[in-house]
N, C-alpha and C. Protein backbone atom coordinates (compact mmCIF):
# COMPACT_ATOMS: atom_id res chain seq x y z
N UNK A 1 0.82 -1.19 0.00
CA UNK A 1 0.00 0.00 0.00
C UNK A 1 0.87 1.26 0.00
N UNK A 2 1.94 1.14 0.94
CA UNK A 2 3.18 2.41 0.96
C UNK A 2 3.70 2.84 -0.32
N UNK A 3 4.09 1.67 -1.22
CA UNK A 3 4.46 1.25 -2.41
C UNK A 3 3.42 2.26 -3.33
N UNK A 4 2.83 1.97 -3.11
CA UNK A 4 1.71 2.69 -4.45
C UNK A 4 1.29 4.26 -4.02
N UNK A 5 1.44 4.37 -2.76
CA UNK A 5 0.56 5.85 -2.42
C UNK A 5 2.31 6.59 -2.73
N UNK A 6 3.42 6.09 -2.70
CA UNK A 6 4.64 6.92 -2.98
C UNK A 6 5.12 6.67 -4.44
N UNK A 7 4.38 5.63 -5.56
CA UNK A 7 4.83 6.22 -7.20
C UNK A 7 4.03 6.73 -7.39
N UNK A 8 2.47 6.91 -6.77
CA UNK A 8 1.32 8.19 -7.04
C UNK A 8 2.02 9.77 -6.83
N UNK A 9 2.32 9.82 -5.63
CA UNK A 9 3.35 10.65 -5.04
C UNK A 9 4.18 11.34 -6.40
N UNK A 10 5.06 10.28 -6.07
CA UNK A 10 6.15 10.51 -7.75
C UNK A 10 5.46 11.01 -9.19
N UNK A 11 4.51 10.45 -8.86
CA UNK A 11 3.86 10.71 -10.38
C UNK A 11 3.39 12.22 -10.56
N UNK A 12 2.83 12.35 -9.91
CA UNK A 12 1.72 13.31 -9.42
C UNK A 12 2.51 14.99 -9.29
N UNK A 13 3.89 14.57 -8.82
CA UNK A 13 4.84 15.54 -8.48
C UNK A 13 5.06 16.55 -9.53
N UNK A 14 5.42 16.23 -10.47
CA UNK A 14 6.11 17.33 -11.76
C UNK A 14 4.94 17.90 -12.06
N UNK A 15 3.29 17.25 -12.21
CA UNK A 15 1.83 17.71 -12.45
C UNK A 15 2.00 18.91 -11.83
N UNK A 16 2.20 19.00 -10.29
CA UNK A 16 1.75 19.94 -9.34
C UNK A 16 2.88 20.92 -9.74
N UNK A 17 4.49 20.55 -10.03
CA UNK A 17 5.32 21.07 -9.89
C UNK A 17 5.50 22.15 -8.30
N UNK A 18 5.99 22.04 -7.00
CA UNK A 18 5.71 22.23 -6.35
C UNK A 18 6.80 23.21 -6.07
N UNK A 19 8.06 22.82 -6.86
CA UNK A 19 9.36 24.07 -6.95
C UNK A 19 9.36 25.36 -7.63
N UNK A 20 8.02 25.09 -8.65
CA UNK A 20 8.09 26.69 -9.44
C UNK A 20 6.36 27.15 -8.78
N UNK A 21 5.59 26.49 -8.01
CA UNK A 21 4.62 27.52 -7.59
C UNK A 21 4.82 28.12 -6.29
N UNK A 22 5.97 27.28 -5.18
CA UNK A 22 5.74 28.03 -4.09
C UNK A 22 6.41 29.50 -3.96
N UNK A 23 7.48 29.91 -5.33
CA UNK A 23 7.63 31.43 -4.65
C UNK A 23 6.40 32.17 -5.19
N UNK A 24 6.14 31.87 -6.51
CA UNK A 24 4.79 32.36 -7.09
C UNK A 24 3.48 32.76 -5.78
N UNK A 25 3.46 31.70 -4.75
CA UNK A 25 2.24 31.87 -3.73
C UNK A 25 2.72 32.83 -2.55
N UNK A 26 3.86 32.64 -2.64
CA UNK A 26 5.05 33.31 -1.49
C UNK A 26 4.61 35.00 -2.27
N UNK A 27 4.66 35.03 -2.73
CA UNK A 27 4.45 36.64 -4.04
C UNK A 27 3.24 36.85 -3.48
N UNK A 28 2.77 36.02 -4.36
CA UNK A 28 0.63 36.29 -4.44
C UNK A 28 0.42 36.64 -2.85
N UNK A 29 1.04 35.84 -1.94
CA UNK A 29 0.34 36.30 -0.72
C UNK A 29 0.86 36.83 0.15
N UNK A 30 2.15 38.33 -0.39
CA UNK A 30 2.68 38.79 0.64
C UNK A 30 1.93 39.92 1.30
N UNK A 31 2.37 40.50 2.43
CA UNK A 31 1.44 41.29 2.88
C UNK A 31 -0.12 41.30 3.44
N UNK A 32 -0.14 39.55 3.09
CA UNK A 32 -1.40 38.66 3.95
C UNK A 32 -1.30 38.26 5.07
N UNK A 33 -2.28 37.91 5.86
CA UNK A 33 -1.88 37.34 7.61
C UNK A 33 -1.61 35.81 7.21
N UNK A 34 -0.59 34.98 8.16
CA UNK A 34 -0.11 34.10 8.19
C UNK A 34 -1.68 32.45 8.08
N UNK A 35 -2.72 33.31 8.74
CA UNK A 35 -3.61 32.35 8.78
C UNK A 35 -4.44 32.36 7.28
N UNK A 36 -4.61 33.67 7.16
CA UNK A 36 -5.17 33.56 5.62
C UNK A 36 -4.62 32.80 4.27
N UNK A 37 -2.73 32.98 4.49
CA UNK A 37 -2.43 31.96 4.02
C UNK A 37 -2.39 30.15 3.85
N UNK A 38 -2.62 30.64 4.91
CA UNK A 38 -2.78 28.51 5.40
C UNK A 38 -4.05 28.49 4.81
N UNK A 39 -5.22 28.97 5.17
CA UNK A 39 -6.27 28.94 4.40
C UNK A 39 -6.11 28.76 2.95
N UNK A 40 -5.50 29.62 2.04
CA UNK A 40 -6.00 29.33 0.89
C UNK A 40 -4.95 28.14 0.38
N UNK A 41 -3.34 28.01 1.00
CA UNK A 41 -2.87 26.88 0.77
C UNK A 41 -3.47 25.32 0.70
N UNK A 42 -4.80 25.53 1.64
CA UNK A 42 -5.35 24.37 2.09
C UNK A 42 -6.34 24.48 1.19
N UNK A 43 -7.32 25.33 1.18
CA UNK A 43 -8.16 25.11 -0.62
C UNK A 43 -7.65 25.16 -1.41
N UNK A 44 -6.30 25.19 -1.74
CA UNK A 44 -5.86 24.96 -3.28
C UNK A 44 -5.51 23.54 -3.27
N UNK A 45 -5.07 22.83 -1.79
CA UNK A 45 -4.70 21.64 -1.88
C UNK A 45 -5.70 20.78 -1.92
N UNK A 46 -6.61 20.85 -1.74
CA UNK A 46 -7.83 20.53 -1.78
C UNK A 46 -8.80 20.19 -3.03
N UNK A 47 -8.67 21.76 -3.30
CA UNK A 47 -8.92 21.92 -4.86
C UNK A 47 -8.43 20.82 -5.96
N UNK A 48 -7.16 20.81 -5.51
CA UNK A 48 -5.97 19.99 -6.78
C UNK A 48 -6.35 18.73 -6.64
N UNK A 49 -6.72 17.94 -5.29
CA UNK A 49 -6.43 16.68 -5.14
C UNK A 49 -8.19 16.40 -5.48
N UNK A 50 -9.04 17.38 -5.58
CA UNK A 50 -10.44 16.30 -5.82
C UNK A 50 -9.93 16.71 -7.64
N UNK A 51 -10.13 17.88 -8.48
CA UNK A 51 -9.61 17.69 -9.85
C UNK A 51 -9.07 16.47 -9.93
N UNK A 52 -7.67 16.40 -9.46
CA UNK A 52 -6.80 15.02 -10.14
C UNK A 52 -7.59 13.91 -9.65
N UNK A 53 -8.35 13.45 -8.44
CA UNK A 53 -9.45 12.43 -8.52
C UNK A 53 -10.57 12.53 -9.35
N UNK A 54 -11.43 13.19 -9.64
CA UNK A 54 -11.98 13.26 -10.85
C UNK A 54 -11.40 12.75 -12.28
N UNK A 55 -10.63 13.57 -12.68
CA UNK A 55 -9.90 13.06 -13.70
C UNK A 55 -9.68 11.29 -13.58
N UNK A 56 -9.08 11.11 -12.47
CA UNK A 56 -8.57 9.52 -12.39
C UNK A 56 -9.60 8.87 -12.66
N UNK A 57 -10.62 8.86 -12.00
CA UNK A 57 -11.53 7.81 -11.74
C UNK A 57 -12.61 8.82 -13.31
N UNK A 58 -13.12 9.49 -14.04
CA UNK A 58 -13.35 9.65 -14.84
C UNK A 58 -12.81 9.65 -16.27
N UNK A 59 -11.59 9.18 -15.90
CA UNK A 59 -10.74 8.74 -17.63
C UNK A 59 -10.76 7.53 -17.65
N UNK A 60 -10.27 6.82 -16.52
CA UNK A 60 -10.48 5.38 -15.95
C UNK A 60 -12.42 4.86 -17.13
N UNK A 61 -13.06 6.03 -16.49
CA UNK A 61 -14.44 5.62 -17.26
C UNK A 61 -14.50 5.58 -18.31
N UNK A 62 -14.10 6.93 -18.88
CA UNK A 62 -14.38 6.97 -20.40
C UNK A 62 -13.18 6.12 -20.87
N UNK A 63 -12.33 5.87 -20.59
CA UNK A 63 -11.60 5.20 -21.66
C UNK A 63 -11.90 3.66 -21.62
N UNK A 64 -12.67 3.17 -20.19
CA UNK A 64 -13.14 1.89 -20.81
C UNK A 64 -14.96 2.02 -21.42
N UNK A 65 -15.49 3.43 -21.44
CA UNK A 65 -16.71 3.62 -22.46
C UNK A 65 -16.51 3.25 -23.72
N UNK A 66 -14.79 4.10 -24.04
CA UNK A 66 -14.47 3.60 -25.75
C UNK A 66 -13.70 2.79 -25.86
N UNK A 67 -13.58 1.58 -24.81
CA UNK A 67 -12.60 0.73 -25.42
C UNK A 67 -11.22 1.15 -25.70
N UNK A 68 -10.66 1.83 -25.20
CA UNK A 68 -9.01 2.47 -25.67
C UNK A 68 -7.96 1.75 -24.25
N UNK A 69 -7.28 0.98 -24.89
CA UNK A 69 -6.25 0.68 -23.90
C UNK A 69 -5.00 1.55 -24.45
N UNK A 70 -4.33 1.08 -22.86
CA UNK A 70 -3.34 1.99 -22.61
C UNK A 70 -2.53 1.83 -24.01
N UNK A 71 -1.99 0.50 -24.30
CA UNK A 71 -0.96 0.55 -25.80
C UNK A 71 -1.66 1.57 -26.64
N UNK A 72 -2.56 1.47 -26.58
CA UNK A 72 -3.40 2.68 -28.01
C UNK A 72 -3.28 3.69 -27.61
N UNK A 73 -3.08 4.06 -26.21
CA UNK A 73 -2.36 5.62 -26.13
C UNK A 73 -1.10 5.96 -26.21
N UNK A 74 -0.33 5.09 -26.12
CA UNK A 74 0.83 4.89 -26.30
C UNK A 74 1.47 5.35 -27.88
N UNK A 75 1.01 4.41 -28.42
CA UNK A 75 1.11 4.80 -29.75
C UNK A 75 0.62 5.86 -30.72
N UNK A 76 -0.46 6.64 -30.21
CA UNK A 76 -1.20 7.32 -30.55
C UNK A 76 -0.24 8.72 -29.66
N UNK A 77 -0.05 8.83 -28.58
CA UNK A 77 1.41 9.90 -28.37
C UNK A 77 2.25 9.35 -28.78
N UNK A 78 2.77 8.46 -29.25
CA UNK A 78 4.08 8.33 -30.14
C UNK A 78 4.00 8.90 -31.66
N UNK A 79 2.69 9.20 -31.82
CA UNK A 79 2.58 9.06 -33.54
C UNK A 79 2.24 10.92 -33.21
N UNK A 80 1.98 11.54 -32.46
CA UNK A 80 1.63 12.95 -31.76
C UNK A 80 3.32 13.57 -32.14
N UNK A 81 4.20 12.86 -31.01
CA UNK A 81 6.01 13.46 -31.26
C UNK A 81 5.99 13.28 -32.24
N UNK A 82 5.48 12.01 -32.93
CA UNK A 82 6.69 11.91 -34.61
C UNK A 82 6.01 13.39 -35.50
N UNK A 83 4.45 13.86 -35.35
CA UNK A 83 4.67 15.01 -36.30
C UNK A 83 5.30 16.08 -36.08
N UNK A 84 5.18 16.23 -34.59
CA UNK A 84 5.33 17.05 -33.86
C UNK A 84 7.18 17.36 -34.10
N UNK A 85 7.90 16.63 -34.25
CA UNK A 85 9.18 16.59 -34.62
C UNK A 85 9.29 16.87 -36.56
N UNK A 86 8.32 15.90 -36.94
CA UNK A 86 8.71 16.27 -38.54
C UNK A 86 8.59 17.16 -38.79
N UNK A 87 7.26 17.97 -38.46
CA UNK A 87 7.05 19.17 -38.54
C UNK A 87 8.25 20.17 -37.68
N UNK A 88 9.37 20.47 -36.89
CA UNK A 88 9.84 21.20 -36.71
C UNK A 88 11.17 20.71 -37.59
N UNK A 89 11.50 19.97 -38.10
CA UNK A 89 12.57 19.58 -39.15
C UNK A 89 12.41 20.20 -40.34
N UNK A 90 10.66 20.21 -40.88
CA UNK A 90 10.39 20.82 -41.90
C UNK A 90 9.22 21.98 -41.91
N UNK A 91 10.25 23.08 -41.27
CA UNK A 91 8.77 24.36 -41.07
C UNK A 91 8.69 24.47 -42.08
N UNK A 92 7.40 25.25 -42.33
CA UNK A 92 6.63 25.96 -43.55
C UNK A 92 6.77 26.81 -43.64
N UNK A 93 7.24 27.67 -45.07
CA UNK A 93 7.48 29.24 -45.17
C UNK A 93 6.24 29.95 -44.62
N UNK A 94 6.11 30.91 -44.11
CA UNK A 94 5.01 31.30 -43.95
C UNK A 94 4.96 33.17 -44.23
């Protein structure tokens, strides 16, 4: 169970990126009282973690509504980079 709630952890990490928003909040909330901050730190954390549950357990749905397994996303962002690369090998005059 430790195992899984810490590669969620891992996973989840670069999403939130937690090194480039805290001076950003450190900014946003200077000149605020120390409690007002905890406050909104705690609805944003809040905020974030029912979104990313939603999402989970609602892609989880739709993607077994349409039948799409994971290899088919796989390949389907693999085939996303390959234009995504041809196309910067070969810009278009514009």
């Amino acid at each position: 169970m430790f195992k899984i709630a810490l590669v969620t952890v891992v996973a989840l990490l670069p999403i939130s990126n937690p090194f480039s928003t805290i001076p950003l909040y450190l900014s946003l909330t200077a000149g605020q009282s120390k409690e007002w901050s905890r406050q909104q730190a705690l609805k944003a954390a809040i905020y974030m973690a029912g979104i990313l549950l939603v999402f989970l357990w609602g892609g989880a749905l739709i993607k077994e509504f349409f039948g799409i397994s994971i290899p088919a996303i796989r390949v389907a962002g693999g085939v996303i980079i390959m234009r995504v690369g041809f196309n910067m090998l070969n810009p278009k005059d514009s």
